[in-house]
Protein backbone atom coordinates (compact mmCIF):
# COMPACT_ATOMS: atom_id res chain seq x y z
CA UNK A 1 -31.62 -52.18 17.03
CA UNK A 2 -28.85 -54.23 17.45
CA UNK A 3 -25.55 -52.83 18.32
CA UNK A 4 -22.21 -54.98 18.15
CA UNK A 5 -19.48 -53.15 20.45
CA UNK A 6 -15.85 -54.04 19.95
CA UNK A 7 -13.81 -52.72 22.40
CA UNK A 8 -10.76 -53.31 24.97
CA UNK A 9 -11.43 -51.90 28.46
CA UNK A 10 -7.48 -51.19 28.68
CA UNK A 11 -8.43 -48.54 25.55
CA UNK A 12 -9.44 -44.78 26.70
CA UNK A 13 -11.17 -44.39 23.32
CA UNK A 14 -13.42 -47.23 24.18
CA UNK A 15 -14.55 -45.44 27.65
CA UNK A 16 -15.19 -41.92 25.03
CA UNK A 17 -16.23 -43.60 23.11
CA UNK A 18 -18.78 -45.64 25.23
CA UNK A 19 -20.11 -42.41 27.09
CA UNK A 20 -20.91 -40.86 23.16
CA UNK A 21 -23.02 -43.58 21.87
CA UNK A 22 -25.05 -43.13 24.88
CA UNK A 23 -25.12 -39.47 24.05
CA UNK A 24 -26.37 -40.31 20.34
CA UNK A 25 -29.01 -43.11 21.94
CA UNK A 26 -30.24 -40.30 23.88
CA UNK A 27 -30.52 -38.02 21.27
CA UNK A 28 -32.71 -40.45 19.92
CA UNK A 29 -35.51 -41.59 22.35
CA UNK A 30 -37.58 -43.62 19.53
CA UNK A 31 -34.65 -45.93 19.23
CA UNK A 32 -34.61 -49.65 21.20
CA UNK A 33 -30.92 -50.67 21.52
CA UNK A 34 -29.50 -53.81 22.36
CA UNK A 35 -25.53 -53.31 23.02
CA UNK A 36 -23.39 -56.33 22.80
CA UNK A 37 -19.97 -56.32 24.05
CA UNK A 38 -17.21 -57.98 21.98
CA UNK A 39 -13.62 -58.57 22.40
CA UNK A 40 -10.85 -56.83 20.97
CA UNK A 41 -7.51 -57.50 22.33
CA UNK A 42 -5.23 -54.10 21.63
CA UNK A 43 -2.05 -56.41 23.20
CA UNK A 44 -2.87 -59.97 22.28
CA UNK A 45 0.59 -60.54 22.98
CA UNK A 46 0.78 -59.58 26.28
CA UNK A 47 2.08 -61.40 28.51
CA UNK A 48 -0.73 -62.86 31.16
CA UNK A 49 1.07 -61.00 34.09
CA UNK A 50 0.68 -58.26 32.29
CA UNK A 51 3.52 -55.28 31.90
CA UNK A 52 4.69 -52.37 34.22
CA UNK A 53 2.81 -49.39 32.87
CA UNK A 54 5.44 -47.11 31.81
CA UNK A 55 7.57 -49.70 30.27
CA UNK A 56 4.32 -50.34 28.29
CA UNK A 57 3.94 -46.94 27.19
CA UNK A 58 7.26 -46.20 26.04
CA UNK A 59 7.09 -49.77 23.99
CA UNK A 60 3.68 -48.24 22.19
CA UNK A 61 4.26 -44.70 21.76
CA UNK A 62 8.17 -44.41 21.41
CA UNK A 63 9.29 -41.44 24.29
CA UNK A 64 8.04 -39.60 27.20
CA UNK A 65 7.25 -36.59 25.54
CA UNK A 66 4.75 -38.38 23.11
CA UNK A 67 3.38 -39.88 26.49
CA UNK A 68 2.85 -37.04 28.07
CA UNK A 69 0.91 -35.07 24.85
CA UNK A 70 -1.26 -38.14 24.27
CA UNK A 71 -1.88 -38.46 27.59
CA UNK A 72 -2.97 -34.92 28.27
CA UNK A 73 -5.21 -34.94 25.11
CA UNK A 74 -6.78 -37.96 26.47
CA UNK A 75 -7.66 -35.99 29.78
CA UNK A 76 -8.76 -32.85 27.95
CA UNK A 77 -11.10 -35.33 26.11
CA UNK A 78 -12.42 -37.23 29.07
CA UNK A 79 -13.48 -34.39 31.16
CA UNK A 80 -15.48 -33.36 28.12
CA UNK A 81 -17.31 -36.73 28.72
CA UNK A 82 -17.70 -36.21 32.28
CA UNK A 83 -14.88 -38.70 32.97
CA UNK A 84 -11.94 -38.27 35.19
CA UNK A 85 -9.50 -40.14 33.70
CA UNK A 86 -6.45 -40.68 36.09
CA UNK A 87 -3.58 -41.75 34.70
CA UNK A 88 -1.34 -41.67 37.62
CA UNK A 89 -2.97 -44.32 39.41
CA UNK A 90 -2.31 -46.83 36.67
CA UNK A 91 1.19 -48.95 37.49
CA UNK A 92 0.33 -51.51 35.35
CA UNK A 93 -1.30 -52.55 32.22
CA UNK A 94 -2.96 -55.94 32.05
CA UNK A 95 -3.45 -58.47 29.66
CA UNK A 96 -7.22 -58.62 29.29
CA UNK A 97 -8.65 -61.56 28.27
CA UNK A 98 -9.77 -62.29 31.87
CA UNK A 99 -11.17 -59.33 31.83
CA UNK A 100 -13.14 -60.05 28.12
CA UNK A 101 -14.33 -63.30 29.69
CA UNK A 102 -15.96 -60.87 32.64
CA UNK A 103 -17.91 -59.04 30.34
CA UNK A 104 -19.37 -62.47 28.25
CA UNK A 105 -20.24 -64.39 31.63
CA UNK A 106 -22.10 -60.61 32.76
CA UNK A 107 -23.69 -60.68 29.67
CA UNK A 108 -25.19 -63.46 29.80
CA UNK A 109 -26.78 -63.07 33.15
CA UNK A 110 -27.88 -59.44 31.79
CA UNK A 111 -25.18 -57.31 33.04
CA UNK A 112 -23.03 -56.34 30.54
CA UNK A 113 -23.26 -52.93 30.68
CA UNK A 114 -22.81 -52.47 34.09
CA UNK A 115 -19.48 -54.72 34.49
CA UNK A 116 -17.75 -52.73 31.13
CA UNK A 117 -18.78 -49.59 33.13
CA UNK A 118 -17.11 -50.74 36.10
CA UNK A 119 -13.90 -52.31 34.36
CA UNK A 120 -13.46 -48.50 32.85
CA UNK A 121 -14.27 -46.94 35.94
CA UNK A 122 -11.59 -49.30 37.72
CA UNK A 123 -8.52 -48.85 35.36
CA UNK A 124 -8.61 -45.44 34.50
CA UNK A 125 -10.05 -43.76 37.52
CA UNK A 126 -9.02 -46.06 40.59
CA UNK A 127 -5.96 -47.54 38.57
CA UNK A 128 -7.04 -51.10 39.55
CA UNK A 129 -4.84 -54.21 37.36
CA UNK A 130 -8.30 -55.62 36.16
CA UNK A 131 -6.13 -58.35 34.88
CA UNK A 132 -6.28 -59.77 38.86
CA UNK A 133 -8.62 -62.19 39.69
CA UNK A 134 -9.52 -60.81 42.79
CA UNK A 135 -10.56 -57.37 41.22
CA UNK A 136 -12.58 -59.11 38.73
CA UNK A 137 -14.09 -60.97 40.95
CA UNK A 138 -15.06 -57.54 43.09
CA UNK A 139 -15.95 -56.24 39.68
CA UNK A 140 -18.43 -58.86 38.99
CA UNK A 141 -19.77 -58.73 42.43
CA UNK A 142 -20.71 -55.24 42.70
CA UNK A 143 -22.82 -55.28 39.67
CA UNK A 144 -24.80 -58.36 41.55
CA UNK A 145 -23.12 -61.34 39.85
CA UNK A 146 -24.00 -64.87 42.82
CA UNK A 147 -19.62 -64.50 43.81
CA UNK A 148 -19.49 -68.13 44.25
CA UNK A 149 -20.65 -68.88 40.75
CA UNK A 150 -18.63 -65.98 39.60
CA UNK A 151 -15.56 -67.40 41.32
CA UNK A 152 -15.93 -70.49 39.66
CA UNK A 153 -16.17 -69.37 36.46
CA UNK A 154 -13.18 -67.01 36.52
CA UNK A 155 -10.99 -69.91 37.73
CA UNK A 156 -12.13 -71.68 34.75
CA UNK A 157 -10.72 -71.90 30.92
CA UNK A 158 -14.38 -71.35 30.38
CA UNK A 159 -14.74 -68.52 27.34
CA UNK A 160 -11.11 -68.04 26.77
CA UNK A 161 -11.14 -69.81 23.08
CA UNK A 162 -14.82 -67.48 22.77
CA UNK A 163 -12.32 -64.69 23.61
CA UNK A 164 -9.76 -65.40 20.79
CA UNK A 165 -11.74 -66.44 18.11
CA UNK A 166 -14.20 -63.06 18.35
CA UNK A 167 -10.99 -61.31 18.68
CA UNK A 168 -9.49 -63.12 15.22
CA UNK A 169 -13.69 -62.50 14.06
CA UNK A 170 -13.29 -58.93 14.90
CA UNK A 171 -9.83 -58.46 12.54
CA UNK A 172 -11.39 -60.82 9.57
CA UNK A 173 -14.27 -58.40 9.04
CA UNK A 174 -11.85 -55.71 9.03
CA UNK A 175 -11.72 -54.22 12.23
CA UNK A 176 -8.43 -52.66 13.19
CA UNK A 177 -8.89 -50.22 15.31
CA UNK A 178 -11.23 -49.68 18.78
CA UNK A 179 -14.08 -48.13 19.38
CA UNK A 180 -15.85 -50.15 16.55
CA UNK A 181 -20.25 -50.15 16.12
CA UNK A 182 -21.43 -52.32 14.24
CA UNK A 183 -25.44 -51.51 13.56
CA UNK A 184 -27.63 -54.61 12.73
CA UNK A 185 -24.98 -56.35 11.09
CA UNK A 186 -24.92 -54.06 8.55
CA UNK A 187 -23.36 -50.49 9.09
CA UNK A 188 -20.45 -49.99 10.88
CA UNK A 189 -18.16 -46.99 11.91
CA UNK A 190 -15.02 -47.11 13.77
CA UNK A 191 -13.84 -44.61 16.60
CA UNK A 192 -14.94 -42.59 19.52
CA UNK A 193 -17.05 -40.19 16.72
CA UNK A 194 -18.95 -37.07 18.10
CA UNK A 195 -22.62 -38.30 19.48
CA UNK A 196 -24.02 -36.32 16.39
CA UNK A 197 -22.22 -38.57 13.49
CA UNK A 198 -23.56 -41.45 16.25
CA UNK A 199 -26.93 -40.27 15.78
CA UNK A 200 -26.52 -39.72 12.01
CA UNK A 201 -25.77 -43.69 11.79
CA UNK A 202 -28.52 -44.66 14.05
CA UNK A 203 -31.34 -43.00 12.20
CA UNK A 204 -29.42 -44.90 8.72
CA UNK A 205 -29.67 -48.20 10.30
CA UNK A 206 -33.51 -47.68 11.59
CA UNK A 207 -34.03 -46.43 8.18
């Protein structure tokens, strides 16, 4: 089965939502799935240095007390997931098309998973700016990228127009909102859902 992630590793729901569909996979052992990890940019208008954190929140959610609830629900919902979201540690919120182009060069050397694993882990737990070269480059290392090549390649143009044009691709077939599964092209469902409605849409797409 092929499995078409959208996703922005700056989005908590993502990371949920992530850690549910390989809940639902595992609820359902019979099932071969291929995972491929596409870009969509939550901030396409951020700025490429990125934004001081709390200046960011405030812009999306309005005032502190909104901050605060969302953010608590968020952590309530992590540890449920076995993640340990810190949201302390984050000072700042980066633009991540950098960070897009990571996961596409991983990919294709057949480490995908690993790197969007790592780029989750890094923001929300260690509060890392994944939008700095220098942590992407650590990022990509760790899951065994060759760093020279790696280096390279980040300090390249190489993938950004890839970047934006699945990110334009993503909003054309009607994507608005992140987590998004697309299964074999054909059924799609949008949201960190519960591992069982996962599981419900795996067995209709291997049906």
């Amino acid at each position: 089965m092929h499995i078409d992630v959208y996703f922005d590793p700056i989005c908590p729901w993502c990371y949920i939502g992530k850690r549910r569909l390989q809940r639902a996979l595992g609820q359902r052992p019979a099932i071969s799935a291929q995972l491929n990890w596409l870009p969509f940019m939550l901030n396409p208008d951020m700025p490429p240095q990125g934004m001081e954190r709390q200046t960011y929140l405030l812009h999306k959610f309005g005032t502190e007390a909104r901050v605060r609830r969302l953010l608590g629900a968020l952590e309530a919902t992590g540890q449920s997931e076995e993640i340990g979201f810190n949201f302390e540690n984050i000072r700042h919120t980066p633009a991540t098309l950098d960070a897009h182009r990571l996961v596409k060069y991983a990919s294709e050397h057949g480490q995908g998973e690993p790197v969007v694993e790592s780029l989750f882990r890094a923001f929300f737990v260690e509060g890392r700016d994944i939008g700095l070269f220098d942590e992407l480059s650590a990022i990509g290392r760790a899951a065994g990228l060759d760093g020279g090549a790696l280096d390279a390649f980040l300090d390249s143009s190489t993938d950004t127009s890839w970047v934006i044009e699945h990110n334009s691709q993503a909003h054309r077939k009607g994507v608005n909102g992140v987590p998004c599964f697309l299964l074999n092209g054909e059924l799609a469902l949008q949201g960190a859902q519960q591992p069982e409605i996962l599981a419900r849409l795996l067995d209709a797409a291997a049906a």
